[in-house]
Protein backbone atom coordinates (compact mmCIF):
# COMPACT_ATOMS: atom_id res chain seq x y z
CA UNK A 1 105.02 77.57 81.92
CA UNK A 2 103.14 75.35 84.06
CA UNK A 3 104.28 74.60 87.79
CA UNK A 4 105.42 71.61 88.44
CA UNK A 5 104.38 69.26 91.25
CA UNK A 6 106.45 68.74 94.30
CA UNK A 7 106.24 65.15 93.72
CA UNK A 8 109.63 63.67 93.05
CA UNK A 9 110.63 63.86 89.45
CA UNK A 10 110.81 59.90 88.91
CA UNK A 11 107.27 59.51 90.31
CA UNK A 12 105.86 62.02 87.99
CA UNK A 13 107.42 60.58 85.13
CA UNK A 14 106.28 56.98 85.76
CA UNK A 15 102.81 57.76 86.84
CA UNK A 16 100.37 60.62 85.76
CA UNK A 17 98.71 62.04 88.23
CA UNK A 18 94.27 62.68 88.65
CA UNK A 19 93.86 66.31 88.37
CA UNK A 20 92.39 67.82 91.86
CA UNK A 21 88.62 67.71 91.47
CA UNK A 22 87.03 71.21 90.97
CA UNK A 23 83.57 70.85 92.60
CA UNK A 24 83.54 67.59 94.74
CA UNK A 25 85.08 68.15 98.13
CA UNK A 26 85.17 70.83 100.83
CA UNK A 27 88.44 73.22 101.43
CA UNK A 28 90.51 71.94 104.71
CA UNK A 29 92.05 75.38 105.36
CA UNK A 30 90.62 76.64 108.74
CA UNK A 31 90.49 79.85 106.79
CA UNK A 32 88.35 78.78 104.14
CA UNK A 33 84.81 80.12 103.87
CA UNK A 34 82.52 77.30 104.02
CA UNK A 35 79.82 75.37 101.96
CA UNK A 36 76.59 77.46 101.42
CA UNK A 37 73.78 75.19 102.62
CA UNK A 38 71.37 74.82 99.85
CA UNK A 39 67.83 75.40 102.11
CA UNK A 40 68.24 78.88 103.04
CA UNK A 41 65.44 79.47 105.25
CA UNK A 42 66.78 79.18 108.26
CA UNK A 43 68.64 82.46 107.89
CA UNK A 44 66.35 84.57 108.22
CA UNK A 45 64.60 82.60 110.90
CA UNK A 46 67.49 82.56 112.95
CA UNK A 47 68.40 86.28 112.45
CA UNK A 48 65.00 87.00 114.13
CA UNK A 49 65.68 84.50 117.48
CA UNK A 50 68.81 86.74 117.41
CA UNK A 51 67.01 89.99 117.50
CA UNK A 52 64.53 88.42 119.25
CA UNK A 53 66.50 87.20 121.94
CA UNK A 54 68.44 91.00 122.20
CA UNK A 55 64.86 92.30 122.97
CA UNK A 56 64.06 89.47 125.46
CA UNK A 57 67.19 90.49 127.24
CA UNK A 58 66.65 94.15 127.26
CA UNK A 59 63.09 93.47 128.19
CA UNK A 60 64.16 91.53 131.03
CA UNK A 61 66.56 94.58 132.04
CA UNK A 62 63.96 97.35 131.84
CA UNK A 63 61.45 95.04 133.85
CA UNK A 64 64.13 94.71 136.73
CA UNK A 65 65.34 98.74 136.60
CA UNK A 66 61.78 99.57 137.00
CA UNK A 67 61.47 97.40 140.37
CA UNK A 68 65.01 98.53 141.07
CA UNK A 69 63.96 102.43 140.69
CA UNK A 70 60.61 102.02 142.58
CA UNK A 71 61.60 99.72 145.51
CA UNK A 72 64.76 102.07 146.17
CA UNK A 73 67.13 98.96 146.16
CA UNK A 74 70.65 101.38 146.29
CA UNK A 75 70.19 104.64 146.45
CA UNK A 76 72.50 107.24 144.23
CA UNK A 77 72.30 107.85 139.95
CA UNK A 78 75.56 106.65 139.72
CA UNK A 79 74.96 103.21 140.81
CA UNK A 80 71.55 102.78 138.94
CA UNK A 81 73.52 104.25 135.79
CA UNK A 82 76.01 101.92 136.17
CA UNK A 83 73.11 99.00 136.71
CA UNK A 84 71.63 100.28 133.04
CA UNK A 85 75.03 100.25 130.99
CA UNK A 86 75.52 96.47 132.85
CA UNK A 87 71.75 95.74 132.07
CA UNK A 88 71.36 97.03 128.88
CA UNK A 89 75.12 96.74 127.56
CA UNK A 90 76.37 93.43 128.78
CA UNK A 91 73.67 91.49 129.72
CA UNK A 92 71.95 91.01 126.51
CA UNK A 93 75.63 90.73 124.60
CA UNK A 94 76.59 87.88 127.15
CA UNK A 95 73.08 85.93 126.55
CA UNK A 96 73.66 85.97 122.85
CA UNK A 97 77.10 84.38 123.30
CA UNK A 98 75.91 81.86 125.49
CA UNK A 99 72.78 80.93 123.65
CA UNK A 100 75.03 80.87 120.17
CA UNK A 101 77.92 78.68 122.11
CA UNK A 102 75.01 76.27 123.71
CA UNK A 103 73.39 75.50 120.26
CA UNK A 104 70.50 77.12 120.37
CA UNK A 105 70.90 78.80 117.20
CA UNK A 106 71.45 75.39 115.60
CA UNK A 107 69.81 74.95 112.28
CA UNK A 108 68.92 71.41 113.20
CA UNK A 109 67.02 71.83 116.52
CA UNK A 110 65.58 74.97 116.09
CA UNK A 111 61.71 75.20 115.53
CA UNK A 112 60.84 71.27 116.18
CA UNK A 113 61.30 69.69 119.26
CA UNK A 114 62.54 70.21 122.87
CA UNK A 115 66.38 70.41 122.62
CA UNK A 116 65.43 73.86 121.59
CA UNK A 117 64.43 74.86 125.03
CA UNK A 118 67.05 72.54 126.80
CA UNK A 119 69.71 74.82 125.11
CA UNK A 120 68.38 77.71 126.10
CA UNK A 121 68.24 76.85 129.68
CA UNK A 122 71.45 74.90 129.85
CA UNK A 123 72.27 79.15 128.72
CA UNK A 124 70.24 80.66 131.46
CA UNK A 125 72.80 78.27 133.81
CA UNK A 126 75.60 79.67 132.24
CA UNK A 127 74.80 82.70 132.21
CA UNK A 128 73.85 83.02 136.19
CA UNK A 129 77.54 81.50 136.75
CA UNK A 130 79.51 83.80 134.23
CA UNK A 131 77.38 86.68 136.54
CA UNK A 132 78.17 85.45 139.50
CA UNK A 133 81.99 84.79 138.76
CA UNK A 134 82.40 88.29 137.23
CA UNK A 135 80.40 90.06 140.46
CA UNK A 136 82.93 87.88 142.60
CA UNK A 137 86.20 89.16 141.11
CA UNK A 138 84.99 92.69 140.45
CA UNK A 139 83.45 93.07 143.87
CA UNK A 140 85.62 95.55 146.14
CA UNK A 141 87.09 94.84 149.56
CA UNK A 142 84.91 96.05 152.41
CA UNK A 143 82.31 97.10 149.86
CA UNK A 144 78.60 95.47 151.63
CA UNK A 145 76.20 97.68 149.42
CA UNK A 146 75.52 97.02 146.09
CA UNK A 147 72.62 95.53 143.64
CA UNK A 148 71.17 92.95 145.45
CA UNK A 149 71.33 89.09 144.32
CA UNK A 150 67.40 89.44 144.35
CA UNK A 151 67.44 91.66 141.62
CA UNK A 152 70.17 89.91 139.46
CA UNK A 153 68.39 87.09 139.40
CA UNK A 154 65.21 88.81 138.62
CA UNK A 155 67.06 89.89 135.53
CA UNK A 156 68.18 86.34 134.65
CA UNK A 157 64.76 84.42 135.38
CA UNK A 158 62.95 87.35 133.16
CA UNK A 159 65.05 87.32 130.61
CA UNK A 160 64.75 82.97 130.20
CA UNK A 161 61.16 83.22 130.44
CA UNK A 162 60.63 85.98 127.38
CA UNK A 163 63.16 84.15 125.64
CA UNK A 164 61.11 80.56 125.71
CA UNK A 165 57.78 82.79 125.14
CA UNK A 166 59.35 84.56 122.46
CA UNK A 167 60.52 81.09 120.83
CA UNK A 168 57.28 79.55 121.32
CA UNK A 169 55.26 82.24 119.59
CA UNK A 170 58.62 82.40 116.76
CA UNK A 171 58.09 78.52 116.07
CA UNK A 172 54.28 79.15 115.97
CA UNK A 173 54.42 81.53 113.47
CA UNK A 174 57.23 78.96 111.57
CA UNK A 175 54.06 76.10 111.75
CA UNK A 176 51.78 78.95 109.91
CA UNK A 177 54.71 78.97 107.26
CA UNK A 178 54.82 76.01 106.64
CA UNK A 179 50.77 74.89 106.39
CA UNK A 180 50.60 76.86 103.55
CA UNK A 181 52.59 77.07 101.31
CA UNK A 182 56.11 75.11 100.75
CA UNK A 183 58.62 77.85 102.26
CA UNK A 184 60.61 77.00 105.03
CA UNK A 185 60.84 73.59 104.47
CA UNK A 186 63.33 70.94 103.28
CA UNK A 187 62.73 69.30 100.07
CA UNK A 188 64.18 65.91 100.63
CA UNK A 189 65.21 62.80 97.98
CA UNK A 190 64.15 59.36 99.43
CA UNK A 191 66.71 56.35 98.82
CA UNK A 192 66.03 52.73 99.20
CA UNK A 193 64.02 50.18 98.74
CA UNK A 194 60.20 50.87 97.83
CA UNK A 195 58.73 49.92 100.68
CA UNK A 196 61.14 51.60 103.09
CA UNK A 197 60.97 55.32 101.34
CA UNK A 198 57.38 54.84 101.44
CA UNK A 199 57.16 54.37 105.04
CA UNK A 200 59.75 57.18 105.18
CA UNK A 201 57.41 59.04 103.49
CA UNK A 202 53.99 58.30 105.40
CA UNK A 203 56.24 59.56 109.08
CA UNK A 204 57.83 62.74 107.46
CA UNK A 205 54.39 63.92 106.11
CA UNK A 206 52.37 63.40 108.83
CA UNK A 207 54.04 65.58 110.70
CA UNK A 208 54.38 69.16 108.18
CA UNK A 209 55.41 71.10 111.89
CA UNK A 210 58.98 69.34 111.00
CA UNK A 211 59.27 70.77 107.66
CA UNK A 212 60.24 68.03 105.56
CA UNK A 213 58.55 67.78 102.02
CA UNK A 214 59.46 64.32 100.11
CA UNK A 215 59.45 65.39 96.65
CA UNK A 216 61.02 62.13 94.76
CA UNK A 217 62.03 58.77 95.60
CA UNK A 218 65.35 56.46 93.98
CA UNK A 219 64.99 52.75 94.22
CA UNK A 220 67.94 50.86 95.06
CA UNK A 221 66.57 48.33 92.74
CA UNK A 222 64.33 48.33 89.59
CA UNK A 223 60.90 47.78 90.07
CA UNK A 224 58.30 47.71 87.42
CA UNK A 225 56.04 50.57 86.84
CA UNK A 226 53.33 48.90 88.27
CA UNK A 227 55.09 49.17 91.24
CA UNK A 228 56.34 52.10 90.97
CA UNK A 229 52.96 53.92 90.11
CA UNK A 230 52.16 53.21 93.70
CA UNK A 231 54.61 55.91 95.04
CA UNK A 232 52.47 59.33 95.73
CA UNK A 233 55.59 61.60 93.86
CA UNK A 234 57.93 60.73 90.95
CA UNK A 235 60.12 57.49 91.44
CA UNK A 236 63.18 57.25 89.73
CA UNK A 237 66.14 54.42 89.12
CA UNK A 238 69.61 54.65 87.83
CA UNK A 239 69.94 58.27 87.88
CA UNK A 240 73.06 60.21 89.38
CA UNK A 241 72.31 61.80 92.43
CA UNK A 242 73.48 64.71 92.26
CA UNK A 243 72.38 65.87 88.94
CA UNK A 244 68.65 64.27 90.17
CA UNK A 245 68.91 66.95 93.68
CA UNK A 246 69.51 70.03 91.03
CA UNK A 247 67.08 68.77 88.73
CA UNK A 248 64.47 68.57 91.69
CA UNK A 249 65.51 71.44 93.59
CA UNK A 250 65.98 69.30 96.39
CA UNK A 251 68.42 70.62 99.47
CA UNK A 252 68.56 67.04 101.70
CA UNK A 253 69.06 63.26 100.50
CA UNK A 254 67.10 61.02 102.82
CA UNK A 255 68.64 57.41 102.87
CA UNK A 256 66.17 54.60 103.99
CA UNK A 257 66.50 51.59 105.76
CA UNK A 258 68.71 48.81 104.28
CA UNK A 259 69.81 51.45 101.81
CA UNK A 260 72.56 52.53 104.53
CA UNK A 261 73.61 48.98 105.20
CA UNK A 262 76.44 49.09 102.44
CA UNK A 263 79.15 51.01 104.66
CA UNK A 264 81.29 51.38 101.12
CA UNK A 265 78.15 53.13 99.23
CA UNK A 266 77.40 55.51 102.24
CA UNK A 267 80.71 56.63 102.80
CA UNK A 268 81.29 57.62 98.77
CA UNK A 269 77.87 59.73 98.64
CA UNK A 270 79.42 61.33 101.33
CA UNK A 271 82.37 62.47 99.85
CA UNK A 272 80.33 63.12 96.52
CA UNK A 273 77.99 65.42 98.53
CA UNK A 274 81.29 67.26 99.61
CA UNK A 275 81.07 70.92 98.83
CA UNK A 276 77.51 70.38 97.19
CA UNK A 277 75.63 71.93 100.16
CA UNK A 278 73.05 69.04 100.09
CA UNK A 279 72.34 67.62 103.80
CA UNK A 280 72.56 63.71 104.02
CA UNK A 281 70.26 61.78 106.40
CA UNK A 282 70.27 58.60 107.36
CA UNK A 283 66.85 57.09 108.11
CA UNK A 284 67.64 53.84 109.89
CA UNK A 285 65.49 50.85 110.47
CA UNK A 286 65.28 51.15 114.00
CA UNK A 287 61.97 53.00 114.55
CA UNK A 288 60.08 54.52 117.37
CA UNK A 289 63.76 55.29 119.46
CA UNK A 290 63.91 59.37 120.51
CA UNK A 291 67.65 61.04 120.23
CA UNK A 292 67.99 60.41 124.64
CA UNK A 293 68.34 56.73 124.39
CA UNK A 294 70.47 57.16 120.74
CA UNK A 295 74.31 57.72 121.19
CA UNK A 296 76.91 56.95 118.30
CA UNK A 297 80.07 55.16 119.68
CA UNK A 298 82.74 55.23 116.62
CA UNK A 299 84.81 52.54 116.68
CA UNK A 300 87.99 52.35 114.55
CA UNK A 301 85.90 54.24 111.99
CA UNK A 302 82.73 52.70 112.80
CA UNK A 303 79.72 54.26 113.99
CA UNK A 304 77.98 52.34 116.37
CA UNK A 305 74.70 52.96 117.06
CA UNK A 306 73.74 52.39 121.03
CA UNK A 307 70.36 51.82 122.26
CA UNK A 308 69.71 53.11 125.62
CA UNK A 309 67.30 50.98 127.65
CA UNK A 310 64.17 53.49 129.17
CA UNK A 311 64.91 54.94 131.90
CA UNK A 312 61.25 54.29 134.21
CA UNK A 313 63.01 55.23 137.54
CA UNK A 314 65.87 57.63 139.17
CA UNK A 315 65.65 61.02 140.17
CA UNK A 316 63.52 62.29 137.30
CA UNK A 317 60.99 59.52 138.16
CA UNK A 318 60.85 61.02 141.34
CA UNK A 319 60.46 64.35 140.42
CA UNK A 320 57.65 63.50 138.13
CA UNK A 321 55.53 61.67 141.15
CA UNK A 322 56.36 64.88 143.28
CA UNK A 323 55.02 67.33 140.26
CA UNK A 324 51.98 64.61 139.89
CA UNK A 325 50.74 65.40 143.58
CA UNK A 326 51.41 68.72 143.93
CA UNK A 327 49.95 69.62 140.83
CA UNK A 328 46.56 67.58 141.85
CA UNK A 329 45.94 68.86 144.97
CA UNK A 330 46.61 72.66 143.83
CA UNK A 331 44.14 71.63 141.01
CA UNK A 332 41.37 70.13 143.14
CA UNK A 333 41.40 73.10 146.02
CA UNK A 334 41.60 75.68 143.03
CA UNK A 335 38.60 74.11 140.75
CA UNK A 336 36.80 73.08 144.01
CA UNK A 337 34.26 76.02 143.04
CA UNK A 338 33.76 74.69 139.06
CA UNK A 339 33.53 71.13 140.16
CA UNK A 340 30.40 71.86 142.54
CA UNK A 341 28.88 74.12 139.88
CA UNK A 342 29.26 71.26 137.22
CA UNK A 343 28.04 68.55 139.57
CA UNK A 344 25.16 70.73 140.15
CA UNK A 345 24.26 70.52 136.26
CA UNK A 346 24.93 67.37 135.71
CA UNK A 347 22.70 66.16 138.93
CA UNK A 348 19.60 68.64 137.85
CA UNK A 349 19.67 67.98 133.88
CA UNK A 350 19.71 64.34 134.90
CA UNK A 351 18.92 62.48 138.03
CA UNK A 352 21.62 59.73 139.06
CA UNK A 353 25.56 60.64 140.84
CA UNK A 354 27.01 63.67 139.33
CA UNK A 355 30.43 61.33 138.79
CA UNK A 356 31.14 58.38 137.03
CA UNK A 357 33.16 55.38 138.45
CA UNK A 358 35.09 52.80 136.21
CA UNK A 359 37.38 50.20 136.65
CA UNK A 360 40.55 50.81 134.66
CA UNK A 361 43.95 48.62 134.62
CA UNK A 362 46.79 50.81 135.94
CA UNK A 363 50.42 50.57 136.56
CA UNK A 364 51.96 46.91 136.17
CA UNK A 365 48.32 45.69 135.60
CA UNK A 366 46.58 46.89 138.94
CA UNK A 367 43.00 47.66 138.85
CA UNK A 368 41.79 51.06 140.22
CA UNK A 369 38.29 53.04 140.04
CA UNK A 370 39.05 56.48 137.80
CA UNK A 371 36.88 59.57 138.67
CA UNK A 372 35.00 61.03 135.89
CA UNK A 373 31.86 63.46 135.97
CA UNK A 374 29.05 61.44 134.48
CA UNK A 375 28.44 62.74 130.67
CA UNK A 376 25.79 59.80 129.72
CA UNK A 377 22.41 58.91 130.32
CA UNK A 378 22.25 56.28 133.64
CA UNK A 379 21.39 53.53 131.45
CA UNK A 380 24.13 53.40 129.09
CA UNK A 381 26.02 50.49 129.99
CA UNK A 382 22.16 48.25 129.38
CA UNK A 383 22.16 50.40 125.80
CA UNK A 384 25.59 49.71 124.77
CA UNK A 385 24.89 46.08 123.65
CA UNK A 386 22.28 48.09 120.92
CA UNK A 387 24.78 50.26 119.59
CA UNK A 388 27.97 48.48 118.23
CA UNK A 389 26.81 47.73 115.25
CA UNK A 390 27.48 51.89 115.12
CA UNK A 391 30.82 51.50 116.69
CA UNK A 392 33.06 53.60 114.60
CA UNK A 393 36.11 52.93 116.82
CA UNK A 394 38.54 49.89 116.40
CA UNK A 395 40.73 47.56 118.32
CA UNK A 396 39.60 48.08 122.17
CA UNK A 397 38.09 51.18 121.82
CA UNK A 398 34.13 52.44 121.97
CA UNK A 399 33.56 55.20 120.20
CA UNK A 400 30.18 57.03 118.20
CA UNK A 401 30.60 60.23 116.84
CA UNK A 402 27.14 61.21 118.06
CA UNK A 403 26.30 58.82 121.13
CA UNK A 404 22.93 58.94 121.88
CA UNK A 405 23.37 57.75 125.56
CA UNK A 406 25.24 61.28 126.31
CA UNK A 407 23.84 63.92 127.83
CA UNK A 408 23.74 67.63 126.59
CA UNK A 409 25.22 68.46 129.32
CA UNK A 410 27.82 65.63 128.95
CA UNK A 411 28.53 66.68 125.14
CA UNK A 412 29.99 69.61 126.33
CA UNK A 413 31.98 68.16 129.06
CA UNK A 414 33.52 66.20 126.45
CA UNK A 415 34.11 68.51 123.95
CA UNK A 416 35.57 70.75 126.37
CA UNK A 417 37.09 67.72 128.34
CA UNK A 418 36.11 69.28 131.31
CA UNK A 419 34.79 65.60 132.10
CA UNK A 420 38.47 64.38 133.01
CA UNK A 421 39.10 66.90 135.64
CA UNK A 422 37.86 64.95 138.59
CA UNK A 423 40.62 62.58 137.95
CA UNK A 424 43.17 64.88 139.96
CA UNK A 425 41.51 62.48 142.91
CA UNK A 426 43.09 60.02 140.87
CA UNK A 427 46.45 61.85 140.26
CA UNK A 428 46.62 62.89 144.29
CA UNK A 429 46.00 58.98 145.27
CA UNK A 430 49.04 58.45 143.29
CA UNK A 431 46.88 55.56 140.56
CA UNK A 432 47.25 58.21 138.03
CA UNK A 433 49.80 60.55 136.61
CA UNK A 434 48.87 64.19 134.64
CA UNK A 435 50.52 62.19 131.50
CA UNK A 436 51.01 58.87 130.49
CA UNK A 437 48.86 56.36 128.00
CA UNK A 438 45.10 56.48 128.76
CA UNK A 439 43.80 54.24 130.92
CA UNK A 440 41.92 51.38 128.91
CA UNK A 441 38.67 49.14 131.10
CA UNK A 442 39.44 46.67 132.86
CA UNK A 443 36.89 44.14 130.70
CA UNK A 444 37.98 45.40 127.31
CA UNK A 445 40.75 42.68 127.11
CA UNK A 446 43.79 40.77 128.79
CA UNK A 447 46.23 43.07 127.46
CA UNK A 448 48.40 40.92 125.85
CA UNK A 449 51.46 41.27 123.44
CA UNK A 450 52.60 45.12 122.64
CA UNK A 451 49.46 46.53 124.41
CA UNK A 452 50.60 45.43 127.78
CA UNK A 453 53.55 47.27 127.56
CA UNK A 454 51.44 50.85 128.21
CA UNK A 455 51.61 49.42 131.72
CA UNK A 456 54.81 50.06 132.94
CA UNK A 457 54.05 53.59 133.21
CA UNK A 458 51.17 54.95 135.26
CA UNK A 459 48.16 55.99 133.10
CA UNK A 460 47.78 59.85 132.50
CA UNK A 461 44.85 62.29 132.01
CA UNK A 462 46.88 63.27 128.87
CA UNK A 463 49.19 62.04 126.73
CA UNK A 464 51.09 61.91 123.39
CA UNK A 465 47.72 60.22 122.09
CA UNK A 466 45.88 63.01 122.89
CA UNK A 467 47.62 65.82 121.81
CA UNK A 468 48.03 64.21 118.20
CA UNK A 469 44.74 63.00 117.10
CA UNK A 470 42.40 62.06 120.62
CA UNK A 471 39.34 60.08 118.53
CA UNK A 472 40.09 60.44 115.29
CA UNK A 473 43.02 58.10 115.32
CA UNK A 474 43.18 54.37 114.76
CA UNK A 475 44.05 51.83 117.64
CA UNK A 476 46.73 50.57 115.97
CA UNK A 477 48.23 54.10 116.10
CA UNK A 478 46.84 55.17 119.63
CA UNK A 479 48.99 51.76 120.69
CA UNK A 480 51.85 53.34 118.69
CA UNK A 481 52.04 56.08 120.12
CA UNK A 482 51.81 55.18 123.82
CA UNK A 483 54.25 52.63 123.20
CA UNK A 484 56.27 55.07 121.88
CA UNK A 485 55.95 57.73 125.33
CA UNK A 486 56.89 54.12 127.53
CA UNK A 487 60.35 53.98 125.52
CA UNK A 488 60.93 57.67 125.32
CA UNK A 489 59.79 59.20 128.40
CA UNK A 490 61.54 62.26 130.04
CA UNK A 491 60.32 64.81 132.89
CA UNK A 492 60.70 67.20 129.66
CA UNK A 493 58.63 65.57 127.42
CA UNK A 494 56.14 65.55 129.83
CA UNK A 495 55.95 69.32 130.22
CA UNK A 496 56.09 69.32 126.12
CA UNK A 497 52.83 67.29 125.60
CA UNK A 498 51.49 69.33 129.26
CA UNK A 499 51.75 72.53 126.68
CA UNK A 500 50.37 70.87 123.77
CA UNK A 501 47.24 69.83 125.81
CA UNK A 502 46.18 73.51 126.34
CA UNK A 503 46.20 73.96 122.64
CA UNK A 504 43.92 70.79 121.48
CA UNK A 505 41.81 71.39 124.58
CA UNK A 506 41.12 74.71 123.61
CA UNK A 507 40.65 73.65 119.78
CA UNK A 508 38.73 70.75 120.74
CA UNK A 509 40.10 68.29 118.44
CA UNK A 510 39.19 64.96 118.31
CA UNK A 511 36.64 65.19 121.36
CA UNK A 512 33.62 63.38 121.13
């Protein structure tokens, strides 16, 4: 016999009630076991930061009991047996709580990004004040010899420092993944309106580090297949969404633009995705805003998205100026020796100045001389007016592959851009920082509309342009992208696109 319901016996005879859906919705008991994700790769990936992050620990503790052994900190076997159980026992179990309760096994920051790293270090914090506060309130009364700070610290600074190594070279090895083949990656459905997806589309895949493979796309409204045959994967209309994700394999739903305007729609794909183990995204049509200046302020149910203005000044302003000198003049008195040997070359391969003087437009539009060692011929600026029917650049900039007026000498300084270095002087007179948006001649325009903009910022000898693309990119997306380091700039980032630098240096890419 069936049970009955515990609603009243008049209700249930006036009204029948839905039956409780088997498959749509996620258990509320605390108990419950939850939703298997449907993209599964981040298991694995994550079980090796943990082990990873054990050895980094351990590491760190072996480094600092071999100081601690040969410099004779304390003397007795008890106390440096008692320093290995601490080092080697609760050390590395306290940095994997720590890491795991600041995030930084997350499944959505891990392997793209910078809030990776943040994590970790807001860890390292916690971890030097959980050490301190249990060395407080186990210390004994009277008791003045011990391990010494020095070495505890040792152990903590070691330890953060294989840890982001052992990240970097984890995510590396992720990027190899996922340039070849299509494992580790999300395979996402785009919503919306054509045009939208599509520019969805062109971001997500220009970027394969972030692991997001579009591999359909459902119009919000019908198009004809004229249309539709633009789309570069299979566009579909009408179809349930659910039964379309299983049908493509797909783990995430990506909705575009306007798509996520209806609040009503949203919220009921929501609760369909309940229990499905699909992600949902929303791709608004705010563009070019980084998560800093993003924060959601839910009001009586609704989320609000708040802008952040860009933070240009404050104590992280002032710490990047600080780091911009220092940096300089420990660059110029430690390449002092490589920038007389190159100005040597450059002066005996070709008579004329060894360096290369140009007027630039700086911060807030002032005009400043940069530094550069000389890579053309003296008579380049007469031969310029000869060459642009070969100019292969766009917008305001110059650019031939294979510029006759350089130099051999002056190809390799660009390949290798060892030309730049001189602009330290730059950095150290405080015209330039190490990164911002290049700085543009002063007689290549008025730099007017978006362009000005790259002026609120000082002018770098890197940048986000750069480190994704140098000469091979478009104006229109060099502008983009220094527009988008003005809005979006943090000390952090700064140290992100410092890193990248060494690689596309070293690779060369886009140099010419």
């Amino acid at each position: 016999m069936p049970k009955r319901s515990n609603v009243p016996d008049y209700v249930a005879d006036r009204y029948e009630l839905p039956p409780v859906p088997k498959t749509n919705g996620v258990a509320r008991n605390a108990f419950a076991r939850g939703t298997a994700r449907r993209a599964r790769w981040h298991r694995p990936y994550i079980l090796c930061l943990v082990i990873g992050d054990l050895l980094c620990a351990m590491a760190a503790s072996w480094t600092a009991i071999s100081q601690f052994a040969n410099n004779r900190v304390t003397s007795g076997f008890d106390q440096i047996a008692q320093f290995q159980l601490v080092a080697y026992g609760m050390m590395p179990l306290i940095w994997l709580l720590l890491l795991w309760g600041n995030g930084a096994y997350d499944r959505r920051v891990i392997g793209l990004g910078t809030d990776e790293f943040k994590r970790v270090f807001r860890a390292t914090i916690a971890v030097a004040a959980t050490v301190s506060f249990l060395a407080f309130g186990f210390q004994k009364a009277g008791q003045d010899e011990g391990l010494s700070r020095g070495t505890v610290g040792f152990v903590i600074i070691a330890a953060m420092a294989y840890i982001f190594g052992m990240r970097l070279l984890a995510r590396r090895a992720l990027y190899v993944v996922r340039r070849r083949g299509r494992l580790a990656t999300y395979r996402m459905l785009l919503i919306g309106s054509l045009p939208e997806t599509l520019f969805v589309y062109k971001v997500v895949s220009r970027n394969p580090k972030a692991g997001l493979v579009p591999v359909a796309i459902h119009l919000s409204e019908h198009l004809p297949a004229s249309r539709r045959a633009q789309a570069p994967v299979p566009v579909h209309y009408g179809r349930d969404l659910v039964d379309l994700v299983h049908e493509l394999r797909a783990d995430t739903i990506a909705v575009c633009g306007s798509a996520g305007a209806e609040p009503d729609e949203l919220r009921r794909l929501a609760w369909q995705l309940e229990g499905t183990g699909i992600d949902l995204v929303v791709a608004p049509q705010l563009t070019d805003i980084a998560g800093p200046r993003v924060h959601i302020r839910p009001i009586e149910g609704l989320p609000l998205l708040h802008v952040e203005e860009p933070k240009l000044s404050g104590m992280a302003w002032l710490a990047k100026n600080s780091l911009d000198r220092i940096a300089a003049f420990i660059g110029l008195v430690l390449l002092a020796p490589l920038l007389l040997v190159i100005s040597l070359a450059i002066s005996i391969t070709d008579r004329g100045p060894a360096f290369f003087r140009q007027l630039r437009v700086g911060h807030e539009g002032r005009v400043f001389k940069v530094w550069k060692f000389r890579t053309m011929y003296t008579d380049a600026e007469e031969r310029k007016s000869k060459l642009e029917a070969q100019n292969e650049g766009d917008g305001m900039l110059f650019k031939i592959r294979d510029d006759p007026r350089v130099t051999p000498v002056g190809r390799f300084l660009r390949a290798s851009s060892i030309d730049e270095l001189p602009q330290l002087i730059n950095v150290l007179k405080g015209e330039m920082s190490l990164v911002g948006p290049r700085p543009l001649p002063a007689d290549d325009g008025d730099y007017l509309g978006d362009v000005r903009r790259r002026l609120l910022v000082r002018p770098g000898m890197t940048g986000l342009w750069q480190v994704s693309g140098r000469s091979d990119l478009s104006w229109d997306e060099a502008v983009r992208l220094d527009l988008y380091y003005v809005d979006n700039w943090s000390l952090a980032y700064d140290l992100s696109i410092l890193w990248r630098t060494v690689g596309v240096v070293l690779r060369r890419k886009g140099a010419y």
